[in-house]
C-alpha atoms as a PDB file:
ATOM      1  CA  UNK A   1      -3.174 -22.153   1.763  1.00  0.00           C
ATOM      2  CA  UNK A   2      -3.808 -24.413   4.523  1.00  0.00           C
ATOM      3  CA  UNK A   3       0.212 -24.903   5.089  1.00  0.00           C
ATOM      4  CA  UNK A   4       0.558 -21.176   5.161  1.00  0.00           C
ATOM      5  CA  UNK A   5      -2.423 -21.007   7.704  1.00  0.00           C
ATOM      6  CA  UNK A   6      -0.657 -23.773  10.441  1.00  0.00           C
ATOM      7  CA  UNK A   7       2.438 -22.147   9.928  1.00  0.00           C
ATOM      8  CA  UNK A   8       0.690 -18.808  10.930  1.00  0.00           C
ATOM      9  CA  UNK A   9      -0.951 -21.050  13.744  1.00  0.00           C
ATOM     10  CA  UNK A  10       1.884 -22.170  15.043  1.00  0.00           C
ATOM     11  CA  UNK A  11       3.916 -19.028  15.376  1.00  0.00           C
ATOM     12  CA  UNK A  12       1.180 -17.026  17.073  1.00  0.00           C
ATOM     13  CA  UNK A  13       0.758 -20.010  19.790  1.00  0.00           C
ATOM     14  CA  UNK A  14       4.608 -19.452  20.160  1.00  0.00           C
ATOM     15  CA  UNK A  15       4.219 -15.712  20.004  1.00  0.00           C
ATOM     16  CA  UNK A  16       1.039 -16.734  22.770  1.00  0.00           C
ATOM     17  CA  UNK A  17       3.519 -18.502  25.348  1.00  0.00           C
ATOM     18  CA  UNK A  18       6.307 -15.759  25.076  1.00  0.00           C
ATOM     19  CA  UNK A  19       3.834 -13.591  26.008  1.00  0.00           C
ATOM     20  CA  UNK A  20       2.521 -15.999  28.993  1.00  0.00           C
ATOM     21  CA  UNK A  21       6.440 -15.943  30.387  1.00  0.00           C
ATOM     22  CA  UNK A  22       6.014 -12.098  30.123  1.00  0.00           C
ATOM     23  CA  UNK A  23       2.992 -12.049  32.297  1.00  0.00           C
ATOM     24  CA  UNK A  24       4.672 -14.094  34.678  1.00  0.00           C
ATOM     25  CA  UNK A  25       7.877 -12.316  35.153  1.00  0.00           C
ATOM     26  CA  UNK A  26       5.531  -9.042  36.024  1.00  0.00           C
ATOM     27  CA  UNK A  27       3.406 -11.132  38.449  1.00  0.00           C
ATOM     28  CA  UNK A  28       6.486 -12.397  40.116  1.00  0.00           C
ATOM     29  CA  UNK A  29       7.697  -9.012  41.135  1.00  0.00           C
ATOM     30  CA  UNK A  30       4.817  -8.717  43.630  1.00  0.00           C
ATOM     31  CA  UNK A  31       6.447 -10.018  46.571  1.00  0.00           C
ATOM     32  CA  UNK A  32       2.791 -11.282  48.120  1.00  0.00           C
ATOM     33  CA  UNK A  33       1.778 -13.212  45.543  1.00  0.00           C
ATOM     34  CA  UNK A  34       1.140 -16.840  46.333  1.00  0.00           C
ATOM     35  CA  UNK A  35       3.197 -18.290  43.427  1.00  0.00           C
ATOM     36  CA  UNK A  36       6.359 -16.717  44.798  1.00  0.00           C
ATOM     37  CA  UNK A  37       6.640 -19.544  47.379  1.00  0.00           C
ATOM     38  CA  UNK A  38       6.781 -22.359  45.239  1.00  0.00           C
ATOM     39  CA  UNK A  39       9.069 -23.443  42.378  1.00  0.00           C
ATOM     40  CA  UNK A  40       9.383 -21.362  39.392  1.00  0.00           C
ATOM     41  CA  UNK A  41       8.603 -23.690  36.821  1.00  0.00           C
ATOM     42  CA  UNK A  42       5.454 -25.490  39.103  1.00  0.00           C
ATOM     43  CA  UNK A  43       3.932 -21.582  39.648  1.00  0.00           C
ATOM     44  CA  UNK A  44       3.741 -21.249  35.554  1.00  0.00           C
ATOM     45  CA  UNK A  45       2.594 -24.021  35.014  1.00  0.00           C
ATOM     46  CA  UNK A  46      -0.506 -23.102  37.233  1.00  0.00           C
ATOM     47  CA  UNK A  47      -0.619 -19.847  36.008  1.00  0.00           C
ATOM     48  CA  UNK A  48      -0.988 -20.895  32.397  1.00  0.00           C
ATOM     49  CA  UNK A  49      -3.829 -23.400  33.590  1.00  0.00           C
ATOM     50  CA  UNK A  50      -5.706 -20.476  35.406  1.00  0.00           C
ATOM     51  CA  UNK A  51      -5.435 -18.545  31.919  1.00  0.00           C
ATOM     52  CA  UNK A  52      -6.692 -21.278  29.899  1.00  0.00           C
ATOM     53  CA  UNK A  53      -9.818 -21.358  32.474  1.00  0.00           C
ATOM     54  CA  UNK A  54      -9.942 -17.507  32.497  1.00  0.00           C
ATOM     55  CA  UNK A  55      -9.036 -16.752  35.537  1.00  0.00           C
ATOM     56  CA  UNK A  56      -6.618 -13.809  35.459  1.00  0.00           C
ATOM     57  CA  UNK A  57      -6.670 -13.786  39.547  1.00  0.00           C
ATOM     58  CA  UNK A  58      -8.036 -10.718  41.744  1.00  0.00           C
ATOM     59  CA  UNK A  59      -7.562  -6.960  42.014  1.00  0.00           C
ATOM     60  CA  UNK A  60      -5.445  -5.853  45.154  1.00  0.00           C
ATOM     61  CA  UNK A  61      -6.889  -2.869  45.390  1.00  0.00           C
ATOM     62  CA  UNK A  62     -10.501  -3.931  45.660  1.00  0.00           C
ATOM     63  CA  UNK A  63     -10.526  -7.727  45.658  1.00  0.00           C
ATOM     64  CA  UNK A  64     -12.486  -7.818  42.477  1.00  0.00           C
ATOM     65  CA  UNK A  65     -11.852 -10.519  40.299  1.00  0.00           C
ATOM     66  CA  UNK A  66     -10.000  -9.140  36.826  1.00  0.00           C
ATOM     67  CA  UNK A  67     -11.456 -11.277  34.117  1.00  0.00           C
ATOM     68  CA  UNK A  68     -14.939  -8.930  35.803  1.00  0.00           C
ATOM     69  CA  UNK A  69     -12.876  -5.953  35.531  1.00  0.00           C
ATOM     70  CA  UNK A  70     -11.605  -6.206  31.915  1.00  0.00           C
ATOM     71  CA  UNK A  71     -14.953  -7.526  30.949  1.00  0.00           C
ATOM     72  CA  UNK A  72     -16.172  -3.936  31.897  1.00  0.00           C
ATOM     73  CA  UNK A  73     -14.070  -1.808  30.689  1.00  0.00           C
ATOM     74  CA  UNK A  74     -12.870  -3.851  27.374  1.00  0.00           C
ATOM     75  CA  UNK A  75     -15.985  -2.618  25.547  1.00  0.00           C
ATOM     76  CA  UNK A  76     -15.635   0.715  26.180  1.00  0.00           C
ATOM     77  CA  UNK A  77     -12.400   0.690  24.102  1.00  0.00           C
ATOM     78  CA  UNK A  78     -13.927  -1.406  21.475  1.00  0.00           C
ATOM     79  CA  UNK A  79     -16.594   0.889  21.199  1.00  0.00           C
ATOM     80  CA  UNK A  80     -14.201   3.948  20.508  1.00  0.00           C
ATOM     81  CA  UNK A  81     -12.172   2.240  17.872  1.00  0.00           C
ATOM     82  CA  UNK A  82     -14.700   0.916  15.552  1.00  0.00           C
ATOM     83  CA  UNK A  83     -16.668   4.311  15.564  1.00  0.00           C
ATOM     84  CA  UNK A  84     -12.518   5.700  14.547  1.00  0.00           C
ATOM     85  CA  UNK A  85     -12.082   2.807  11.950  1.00  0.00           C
ATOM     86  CA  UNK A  86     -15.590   3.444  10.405  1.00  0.00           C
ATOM     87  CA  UNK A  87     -14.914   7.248  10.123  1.00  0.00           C
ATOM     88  CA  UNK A  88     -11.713   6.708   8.534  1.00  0.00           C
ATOM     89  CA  UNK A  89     -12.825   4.246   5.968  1.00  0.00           C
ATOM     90  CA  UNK A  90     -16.302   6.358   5.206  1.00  0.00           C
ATOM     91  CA  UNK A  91     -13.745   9.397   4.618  1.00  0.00           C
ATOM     92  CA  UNK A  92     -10.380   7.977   4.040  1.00  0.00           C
ATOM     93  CA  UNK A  93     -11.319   5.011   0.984  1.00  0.00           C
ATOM     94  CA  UNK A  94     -12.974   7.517  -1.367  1.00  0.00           C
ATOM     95  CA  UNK A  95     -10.588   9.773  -0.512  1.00  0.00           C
ATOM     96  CA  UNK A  96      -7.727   7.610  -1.311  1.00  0.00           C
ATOM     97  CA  UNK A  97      -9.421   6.493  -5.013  1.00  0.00           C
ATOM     98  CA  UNK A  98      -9.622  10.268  -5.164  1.00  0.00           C
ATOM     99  CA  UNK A  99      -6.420  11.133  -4.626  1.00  0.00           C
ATOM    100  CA  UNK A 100      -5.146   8.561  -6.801  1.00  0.00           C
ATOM    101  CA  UNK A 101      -6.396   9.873  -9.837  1.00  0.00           C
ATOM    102  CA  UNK A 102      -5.253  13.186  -9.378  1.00  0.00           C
ATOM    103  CA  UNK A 103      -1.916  12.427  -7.958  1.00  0.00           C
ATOM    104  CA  UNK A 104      -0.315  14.416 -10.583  1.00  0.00           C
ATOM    105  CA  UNK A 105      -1.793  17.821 -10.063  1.00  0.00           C
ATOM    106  CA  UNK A 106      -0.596  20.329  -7.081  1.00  0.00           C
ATOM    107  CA  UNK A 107      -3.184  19.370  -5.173  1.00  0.00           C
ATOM    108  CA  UNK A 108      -3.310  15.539  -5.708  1.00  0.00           C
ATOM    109  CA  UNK A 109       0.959  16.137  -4.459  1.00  0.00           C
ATOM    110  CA  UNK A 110      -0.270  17.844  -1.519  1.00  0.00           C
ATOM    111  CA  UNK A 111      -2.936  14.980  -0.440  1.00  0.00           C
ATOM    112  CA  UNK A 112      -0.040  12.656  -0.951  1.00  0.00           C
ATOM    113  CA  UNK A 113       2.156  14.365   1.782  1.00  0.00           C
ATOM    114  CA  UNK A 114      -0.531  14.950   3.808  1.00  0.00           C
ATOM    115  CA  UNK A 115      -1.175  10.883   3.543  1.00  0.00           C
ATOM    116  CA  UNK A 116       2.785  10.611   4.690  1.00  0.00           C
ATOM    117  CA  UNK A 117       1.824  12.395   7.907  1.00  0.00           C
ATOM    118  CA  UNK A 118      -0.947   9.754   8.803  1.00  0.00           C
ATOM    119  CA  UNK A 119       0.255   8.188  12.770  1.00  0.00           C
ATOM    120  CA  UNK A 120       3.462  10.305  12.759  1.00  0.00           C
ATOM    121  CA  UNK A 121       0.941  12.457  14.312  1.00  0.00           C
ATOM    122  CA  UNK A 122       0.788  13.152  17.876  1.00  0.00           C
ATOM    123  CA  UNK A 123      -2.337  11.643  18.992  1.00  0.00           C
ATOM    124  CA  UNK A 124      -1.545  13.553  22.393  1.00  0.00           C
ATOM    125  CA  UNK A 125      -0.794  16.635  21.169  1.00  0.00           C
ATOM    126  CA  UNK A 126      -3.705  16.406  19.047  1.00  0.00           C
ATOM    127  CA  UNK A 127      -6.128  14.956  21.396  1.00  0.00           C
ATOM    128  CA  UNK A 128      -5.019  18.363  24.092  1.00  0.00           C
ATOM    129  CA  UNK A 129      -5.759  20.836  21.349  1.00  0.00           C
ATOM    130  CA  UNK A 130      -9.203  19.463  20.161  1.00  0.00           C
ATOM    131  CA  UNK A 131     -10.054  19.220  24.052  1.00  0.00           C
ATOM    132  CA  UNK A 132      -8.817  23.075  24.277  1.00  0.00           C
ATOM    133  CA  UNK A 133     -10.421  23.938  21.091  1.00  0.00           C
ATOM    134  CA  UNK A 134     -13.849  22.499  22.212  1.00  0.00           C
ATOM    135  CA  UNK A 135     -13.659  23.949  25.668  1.00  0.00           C
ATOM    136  CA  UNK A 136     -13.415  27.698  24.792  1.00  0.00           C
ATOM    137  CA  UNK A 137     -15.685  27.613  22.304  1.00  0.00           C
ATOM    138  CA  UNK A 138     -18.088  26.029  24.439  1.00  0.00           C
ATOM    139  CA  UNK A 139     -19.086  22.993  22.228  1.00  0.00           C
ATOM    140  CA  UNK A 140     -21.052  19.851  24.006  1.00  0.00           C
ATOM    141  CA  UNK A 141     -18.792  17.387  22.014  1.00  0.00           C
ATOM    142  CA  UNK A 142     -16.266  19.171  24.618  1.00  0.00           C
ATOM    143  CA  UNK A 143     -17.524  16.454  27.262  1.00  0.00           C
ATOM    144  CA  UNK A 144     -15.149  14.095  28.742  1.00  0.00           C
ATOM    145  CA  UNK A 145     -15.721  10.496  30.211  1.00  0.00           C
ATOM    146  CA  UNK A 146     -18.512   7.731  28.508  1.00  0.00           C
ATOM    147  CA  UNK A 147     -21.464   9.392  29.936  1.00  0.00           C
ATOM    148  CA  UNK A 148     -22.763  12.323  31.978  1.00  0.00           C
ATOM    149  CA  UNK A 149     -22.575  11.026  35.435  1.00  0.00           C
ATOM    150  CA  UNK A 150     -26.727  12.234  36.086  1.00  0.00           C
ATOM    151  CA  UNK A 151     -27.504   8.989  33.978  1.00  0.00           C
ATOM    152  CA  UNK A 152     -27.365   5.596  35.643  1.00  0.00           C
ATOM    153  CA  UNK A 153     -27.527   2.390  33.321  1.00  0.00           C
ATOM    154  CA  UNK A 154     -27.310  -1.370  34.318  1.00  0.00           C
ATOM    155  CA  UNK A 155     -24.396  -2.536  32.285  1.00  0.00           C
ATOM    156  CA  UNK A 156     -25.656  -5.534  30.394  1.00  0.00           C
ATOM    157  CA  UNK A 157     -23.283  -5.822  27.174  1.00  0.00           C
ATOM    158  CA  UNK A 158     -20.263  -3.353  28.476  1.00  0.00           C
ATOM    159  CA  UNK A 159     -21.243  -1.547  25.328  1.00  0.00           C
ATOM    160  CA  UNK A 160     -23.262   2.117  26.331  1.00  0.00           C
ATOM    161  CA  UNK A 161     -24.606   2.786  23.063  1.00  0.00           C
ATOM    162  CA  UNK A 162     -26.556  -1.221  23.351  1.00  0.00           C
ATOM    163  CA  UNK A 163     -27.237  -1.183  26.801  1.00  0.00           C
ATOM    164  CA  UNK A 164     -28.868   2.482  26.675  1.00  0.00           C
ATOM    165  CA  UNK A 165     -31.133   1.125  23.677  1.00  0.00           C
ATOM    166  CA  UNK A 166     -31.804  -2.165  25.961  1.00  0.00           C
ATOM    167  CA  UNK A 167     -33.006   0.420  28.881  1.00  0.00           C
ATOM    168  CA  UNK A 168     -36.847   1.234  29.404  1.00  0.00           C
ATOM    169  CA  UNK A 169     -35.923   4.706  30.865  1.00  0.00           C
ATOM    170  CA  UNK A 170     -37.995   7.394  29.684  1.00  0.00           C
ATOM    171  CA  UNK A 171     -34.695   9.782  29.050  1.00  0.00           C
ATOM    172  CA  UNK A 172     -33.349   7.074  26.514  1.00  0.00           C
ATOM    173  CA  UNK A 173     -32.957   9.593  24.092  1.00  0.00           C
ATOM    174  CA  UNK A 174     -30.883  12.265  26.024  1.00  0.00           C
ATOM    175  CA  UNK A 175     -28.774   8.979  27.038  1.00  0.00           C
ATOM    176  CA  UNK A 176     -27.908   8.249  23.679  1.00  0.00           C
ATOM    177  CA  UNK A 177     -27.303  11.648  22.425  1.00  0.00           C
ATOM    178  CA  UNK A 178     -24.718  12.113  25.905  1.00  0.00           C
ATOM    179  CA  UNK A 179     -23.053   8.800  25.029  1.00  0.00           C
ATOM    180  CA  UNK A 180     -22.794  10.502  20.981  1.00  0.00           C
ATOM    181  CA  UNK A 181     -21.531  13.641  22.705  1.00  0.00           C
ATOM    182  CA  UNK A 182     -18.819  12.151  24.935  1.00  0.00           C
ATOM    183  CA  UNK A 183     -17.643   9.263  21.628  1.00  0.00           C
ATOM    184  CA  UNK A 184     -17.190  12.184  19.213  1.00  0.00           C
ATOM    185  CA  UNK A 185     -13.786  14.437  20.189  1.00  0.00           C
ATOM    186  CA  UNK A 186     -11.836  10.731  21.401  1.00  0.00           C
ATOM    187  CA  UNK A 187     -13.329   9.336  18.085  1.00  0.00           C
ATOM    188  CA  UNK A 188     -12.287  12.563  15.812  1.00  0.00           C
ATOM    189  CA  UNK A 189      -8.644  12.168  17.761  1.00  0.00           C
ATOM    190  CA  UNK A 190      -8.075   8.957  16.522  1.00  0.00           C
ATOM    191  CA  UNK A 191      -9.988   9.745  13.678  1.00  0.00           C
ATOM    192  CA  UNK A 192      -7.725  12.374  11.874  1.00  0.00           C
ATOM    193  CA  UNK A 193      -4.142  10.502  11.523  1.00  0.00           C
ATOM    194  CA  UNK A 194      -6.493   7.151  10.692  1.00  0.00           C
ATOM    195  CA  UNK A 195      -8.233   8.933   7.679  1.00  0.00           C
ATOM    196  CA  UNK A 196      -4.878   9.930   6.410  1.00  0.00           C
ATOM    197  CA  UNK A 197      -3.332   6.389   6.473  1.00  0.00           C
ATOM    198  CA  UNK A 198      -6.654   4.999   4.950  1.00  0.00           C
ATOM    199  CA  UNK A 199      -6.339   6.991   2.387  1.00  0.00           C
ATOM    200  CA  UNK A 200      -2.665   6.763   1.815  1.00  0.00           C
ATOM    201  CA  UNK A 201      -2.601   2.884   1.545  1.00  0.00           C
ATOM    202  CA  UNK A 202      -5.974   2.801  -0.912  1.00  0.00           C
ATOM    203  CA  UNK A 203      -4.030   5.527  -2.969  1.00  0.00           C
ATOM    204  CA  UNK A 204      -1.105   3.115  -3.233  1.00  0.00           C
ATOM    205  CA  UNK A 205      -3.091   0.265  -4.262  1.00  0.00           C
ATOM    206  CA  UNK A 206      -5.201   2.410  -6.686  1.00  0.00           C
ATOM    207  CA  UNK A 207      -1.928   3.772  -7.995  1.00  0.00           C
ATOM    208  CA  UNK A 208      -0.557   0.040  -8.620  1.00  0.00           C
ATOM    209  CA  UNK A 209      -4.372  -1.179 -10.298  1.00  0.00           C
ATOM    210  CA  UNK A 210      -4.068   1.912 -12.793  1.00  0.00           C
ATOM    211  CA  UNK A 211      -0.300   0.723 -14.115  1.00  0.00           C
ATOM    212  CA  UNK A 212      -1.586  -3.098 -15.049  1.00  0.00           C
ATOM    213  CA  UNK A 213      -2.351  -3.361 -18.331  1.00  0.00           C
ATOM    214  CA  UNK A 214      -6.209  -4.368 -18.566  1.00  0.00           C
ATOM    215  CA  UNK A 215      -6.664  -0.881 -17.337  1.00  0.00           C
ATOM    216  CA  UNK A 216      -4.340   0.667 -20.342  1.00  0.00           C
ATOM    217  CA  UNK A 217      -6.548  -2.085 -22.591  1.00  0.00           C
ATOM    218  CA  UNK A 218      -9.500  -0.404 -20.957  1.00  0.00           C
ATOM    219  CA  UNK A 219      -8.276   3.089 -22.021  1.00  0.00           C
ATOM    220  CA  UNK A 220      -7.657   2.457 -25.554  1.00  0.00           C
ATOM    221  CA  UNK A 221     -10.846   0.733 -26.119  1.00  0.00           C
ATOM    222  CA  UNK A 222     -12.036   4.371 -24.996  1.00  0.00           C
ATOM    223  CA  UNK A 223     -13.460   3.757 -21.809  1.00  0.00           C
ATOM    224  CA  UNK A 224     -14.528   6.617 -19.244  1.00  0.00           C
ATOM    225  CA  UNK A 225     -12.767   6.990 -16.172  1.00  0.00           C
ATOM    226  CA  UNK A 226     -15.787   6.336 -14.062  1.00  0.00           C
ATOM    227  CA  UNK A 227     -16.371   3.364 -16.074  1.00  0.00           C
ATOM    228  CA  UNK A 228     -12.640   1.693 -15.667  1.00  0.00           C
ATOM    229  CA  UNK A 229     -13.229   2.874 -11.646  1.00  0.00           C
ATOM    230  CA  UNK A 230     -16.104   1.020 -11.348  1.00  0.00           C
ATOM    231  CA  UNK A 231     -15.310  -1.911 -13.567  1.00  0.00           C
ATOM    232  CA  UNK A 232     -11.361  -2.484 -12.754  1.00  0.00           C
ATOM    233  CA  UNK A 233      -9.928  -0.393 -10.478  1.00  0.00           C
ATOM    234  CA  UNK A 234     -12.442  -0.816  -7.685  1.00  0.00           C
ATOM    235  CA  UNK A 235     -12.443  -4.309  -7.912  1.00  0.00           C
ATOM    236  CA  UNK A 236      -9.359  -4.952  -7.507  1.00  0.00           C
ATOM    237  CA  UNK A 237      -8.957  -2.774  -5.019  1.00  0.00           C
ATOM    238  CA  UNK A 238     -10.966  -3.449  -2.258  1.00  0.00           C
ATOM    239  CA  UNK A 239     -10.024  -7.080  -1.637  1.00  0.00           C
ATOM    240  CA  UNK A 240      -6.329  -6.442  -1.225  1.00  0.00           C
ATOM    241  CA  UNK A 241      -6.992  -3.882   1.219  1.00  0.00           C
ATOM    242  CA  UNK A 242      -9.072  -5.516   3.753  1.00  0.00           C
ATOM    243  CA  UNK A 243      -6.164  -7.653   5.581  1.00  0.00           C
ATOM    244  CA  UNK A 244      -4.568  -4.318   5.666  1.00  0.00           C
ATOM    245  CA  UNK A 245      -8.127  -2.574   7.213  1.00  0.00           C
ATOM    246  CA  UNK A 246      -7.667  -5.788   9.706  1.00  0.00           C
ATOM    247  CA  UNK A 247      -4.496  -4.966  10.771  1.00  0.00           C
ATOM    248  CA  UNK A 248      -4.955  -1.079  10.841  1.00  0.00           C
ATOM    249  CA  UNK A 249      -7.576  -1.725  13.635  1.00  0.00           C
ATOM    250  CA  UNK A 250      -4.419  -2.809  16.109  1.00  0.00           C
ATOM    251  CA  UNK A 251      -2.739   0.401  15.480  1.00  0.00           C
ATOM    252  CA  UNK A 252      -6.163   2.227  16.323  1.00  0.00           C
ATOM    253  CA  UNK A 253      -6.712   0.007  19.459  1.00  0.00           C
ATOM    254  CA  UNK A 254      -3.115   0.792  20.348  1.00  0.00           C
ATOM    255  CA  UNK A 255      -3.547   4.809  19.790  1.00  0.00           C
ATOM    256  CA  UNK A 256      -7.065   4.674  21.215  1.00  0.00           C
ATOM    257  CA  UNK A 257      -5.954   3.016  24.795  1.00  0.00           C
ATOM    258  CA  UNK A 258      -2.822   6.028  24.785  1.00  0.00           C
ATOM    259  CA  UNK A 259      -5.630   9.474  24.523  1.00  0.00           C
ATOM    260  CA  UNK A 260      -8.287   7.077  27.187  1.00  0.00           C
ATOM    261  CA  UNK A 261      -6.724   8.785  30.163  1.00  0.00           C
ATOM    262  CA  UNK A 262      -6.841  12.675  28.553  1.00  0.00           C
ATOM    263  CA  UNK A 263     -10.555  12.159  28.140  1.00  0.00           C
ATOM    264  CA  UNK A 264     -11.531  10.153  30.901  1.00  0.00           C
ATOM    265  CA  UNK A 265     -12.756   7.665  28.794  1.00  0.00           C
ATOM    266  CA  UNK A 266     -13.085   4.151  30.785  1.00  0.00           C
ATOM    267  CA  UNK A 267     -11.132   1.675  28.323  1.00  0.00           C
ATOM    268  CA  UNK A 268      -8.770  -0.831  29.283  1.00  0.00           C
ATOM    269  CA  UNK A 269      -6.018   2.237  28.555  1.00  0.00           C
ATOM    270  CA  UNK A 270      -6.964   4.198  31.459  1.00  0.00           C
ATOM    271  CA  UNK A 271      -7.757   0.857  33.615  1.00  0.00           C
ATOM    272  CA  UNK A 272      -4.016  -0.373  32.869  1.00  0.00           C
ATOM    273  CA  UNK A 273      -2.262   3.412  33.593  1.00  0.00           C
ATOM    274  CA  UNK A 274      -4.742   3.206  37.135  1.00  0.00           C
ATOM    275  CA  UNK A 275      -3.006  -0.215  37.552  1.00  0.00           C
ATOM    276  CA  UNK A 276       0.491   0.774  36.905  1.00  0.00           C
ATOM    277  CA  UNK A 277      -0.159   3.933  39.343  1.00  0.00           C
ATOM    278  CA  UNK A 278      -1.430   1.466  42.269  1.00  0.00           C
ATOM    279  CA  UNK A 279       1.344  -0.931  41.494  1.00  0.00           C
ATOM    280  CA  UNK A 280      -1.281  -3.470  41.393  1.00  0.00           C
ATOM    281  CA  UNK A 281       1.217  -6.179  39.590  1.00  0.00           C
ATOM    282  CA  UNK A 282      -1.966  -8.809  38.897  1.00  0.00           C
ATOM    283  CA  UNK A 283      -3.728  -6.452  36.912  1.00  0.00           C
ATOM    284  CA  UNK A 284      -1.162  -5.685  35.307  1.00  0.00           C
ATOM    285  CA  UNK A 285      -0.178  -9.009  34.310  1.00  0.00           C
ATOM    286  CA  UNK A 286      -3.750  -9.584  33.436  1.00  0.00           C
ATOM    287  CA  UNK A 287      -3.643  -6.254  31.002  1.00  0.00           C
ATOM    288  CA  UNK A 288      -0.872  -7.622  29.359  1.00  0.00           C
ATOM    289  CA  UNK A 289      -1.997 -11.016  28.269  1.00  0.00           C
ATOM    290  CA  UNK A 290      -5.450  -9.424  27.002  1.00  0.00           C
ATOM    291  CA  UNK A 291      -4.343  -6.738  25.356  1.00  0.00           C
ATOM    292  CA  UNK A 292      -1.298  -9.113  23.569  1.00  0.00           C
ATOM    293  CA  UNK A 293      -3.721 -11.801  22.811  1.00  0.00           C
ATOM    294  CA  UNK A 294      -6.711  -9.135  21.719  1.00  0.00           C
ATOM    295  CA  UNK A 295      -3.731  -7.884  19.203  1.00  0.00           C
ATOM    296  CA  UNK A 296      -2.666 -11.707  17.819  1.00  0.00           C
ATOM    297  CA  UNK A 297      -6.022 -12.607  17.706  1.00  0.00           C
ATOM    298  CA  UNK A 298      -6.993  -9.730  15.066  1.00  0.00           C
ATOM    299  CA  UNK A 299      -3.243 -10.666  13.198  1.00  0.00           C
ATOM    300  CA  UNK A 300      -4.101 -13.993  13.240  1.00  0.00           C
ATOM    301  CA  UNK A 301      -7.556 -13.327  11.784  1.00  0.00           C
ATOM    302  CA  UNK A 302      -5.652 -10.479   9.188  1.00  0.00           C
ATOM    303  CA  UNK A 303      -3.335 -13.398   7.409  1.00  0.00           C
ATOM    304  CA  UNK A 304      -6.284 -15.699   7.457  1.00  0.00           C
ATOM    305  CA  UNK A 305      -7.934 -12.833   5.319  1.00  0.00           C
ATOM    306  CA  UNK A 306      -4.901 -12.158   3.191  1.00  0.00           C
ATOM    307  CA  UNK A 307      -5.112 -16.149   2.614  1.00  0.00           C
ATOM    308  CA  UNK A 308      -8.269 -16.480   1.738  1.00  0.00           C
ATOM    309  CA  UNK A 309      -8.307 -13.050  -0.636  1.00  0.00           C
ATOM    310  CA  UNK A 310      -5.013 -13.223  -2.026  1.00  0.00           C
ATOM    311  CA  UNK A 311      -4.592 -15.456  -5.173  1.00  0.00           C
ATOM    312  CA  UNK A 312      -1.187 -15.458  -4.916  1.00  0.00           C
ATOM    313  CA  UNK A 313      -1.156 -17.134  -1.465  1.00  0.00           C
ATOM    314  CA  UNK A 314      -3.224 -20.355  -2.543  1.00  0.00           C
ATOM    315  CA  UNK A 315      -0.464 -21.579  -4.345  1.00  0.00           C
ATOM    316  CA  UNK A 316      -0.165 -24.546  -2.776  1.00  0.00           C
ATOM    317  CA  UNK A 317      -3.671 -25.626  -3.537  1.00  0.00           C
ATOM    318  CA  UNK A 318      -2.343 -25.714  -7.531  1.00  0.00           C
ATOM    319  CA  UNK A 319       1.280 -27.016  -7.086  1.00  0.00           C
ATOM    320  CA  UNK A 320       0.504 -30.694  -6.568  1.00  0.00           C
END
């Protein structure tokens, strides 16, 4: 286990400096930047010495200093893929266990395909017809941005929903029911294709539980369903799949910084599109290095999971 954990180590760090010449490259092609006067190899060297102190420079197009910038907008996109990722597993897991014990009937076939859809699903497409949908009918979900704009808060966290509960402000509650209004239609969005992927990768665990033969031992003995659910199936179940939750949350975080801009929502997705439309080239840099090490970070921390919850992958503790 611990081999397979260094070895996992080791390529991210690799995976980290690829990603560092990357950031470079794009910071290069502003032609005012400071580091385009000296030699190439000198300027990454101090460039990878002002990321390991966390200094990802300043904005040119307000002189704001980034690592401020992404520290205030980060949360915000945080925020509206946990509230997807909860939604999908509340929904998606028992729907997945569901699904896999009726995957023989019409409509168990139909859940199936329906699970085959999952993120081939236009999150844009989708994201402009819910927006429509809740527009002409006049629903409050309909809102766009974090926040009605009436309602000032002192960022403290980054995080709304905490700093509105850390306010003193007699309207806290119609601040927190805004925020719920504005995080609903971006979180249903991403919400939709992630339910059907939930629930098509518990299905095919369920499905490969059910074919092992304590659970055909469990049958003859007379067992109820329920009974073999609880007992067998969701135990070994549930383990396996949370290096796969893990690494669903990337895909989420990746889908959720695409639909920021249709709803105004102030992630690090719209932040990075506003940078690419200024041609500011050191935020830009600065957006790819977080958002590539935010994505590492959670794979690194996935196969740490699988590691530690996999039997299979501790051979090496047994093979001395």
């Amino acid at each position: 286990m611990l081999i397979a954990l260094l070895r996992k180590f080791l390529l991210t760090l690799i995976t980290l400096v690829i990603l560092s010449m990357i950031s470079y490259n794009i910071l290069l092609r502003d032609p005012l930047n400071s580091l385009n006067g000296i030699g190439v190899m000198t300027g990454y060297f101090r460039y990878v010495a002002s990321l390991l102190q966390a200094d990802l420079g300043i904005s040119y197009i307000n002189g704001e200093p980034l690592t401020v910038q992404v520290l205030s907008v980060f949360p915000a996109t945080i925020t509206l893929c946990v509230s997807a990722l909860l939604l999908s597993l509340l929904i998606g897991l028992p729907l997945g266990f569901w699904v896999a014990y009726i995957q023989k009937s019409t409509l168990g076939k139909v859940m199936t395909w329906l699970g085959s859809l999952s993120f081939s699903m236009p999150v844009f497409w989708l994201a402009l017809l819910l927006l429509y949908s809740a527009s002409i009918n006049r629903w409050e979900i309909a809102a766009v941005g974090d926040l009605h704009p009436i309602y000032a808060i002192q960022p403290l966290t980054g995080f709304r929903i905490l700093d509105i509960l850390s306010t003193d402000s007699p309207y806290q509650l119609k601040m927190m029911q805004s925020a719920l209004h504005h995080l609903i239609l971006p979180t249903l969005v991403l919400g939709i294709p992630s339910i059907l992927e939930v629930m098509r990768f518990t299905q095919e665990r369920a499905n490969y539980v059910m074919k092992q033969n304590y659970i055909k031992v469990a049958q003859t003995r007379g067992w109820s369903a329920f009974r073999i659910f609880r007992s067998h199936v969701l135990g070994n179940s549930l383990p396996a799949l949370v290096p796969t939750i893990a690494r669903h949350f990337t895909v989420i975080f990746a889908f959720g910084m695409l639909i920021e801009n249709i709803f105004s929502w102030g992630g690090i997705g719209r932040w990075l599109i506003n940078a690419l439309a200024e041609q500011d080239y050191n935020a830009i840099s600065a957006g790819v290095v977080v958002i590539g090490g935010f994505v590492l970070l959670i794979d690194l921390f996935t196969s740490f999971l699988k590691t530690l919850l996999d039997p299979s992958q501790k051979k090496d503790w047994y093979t001395k």
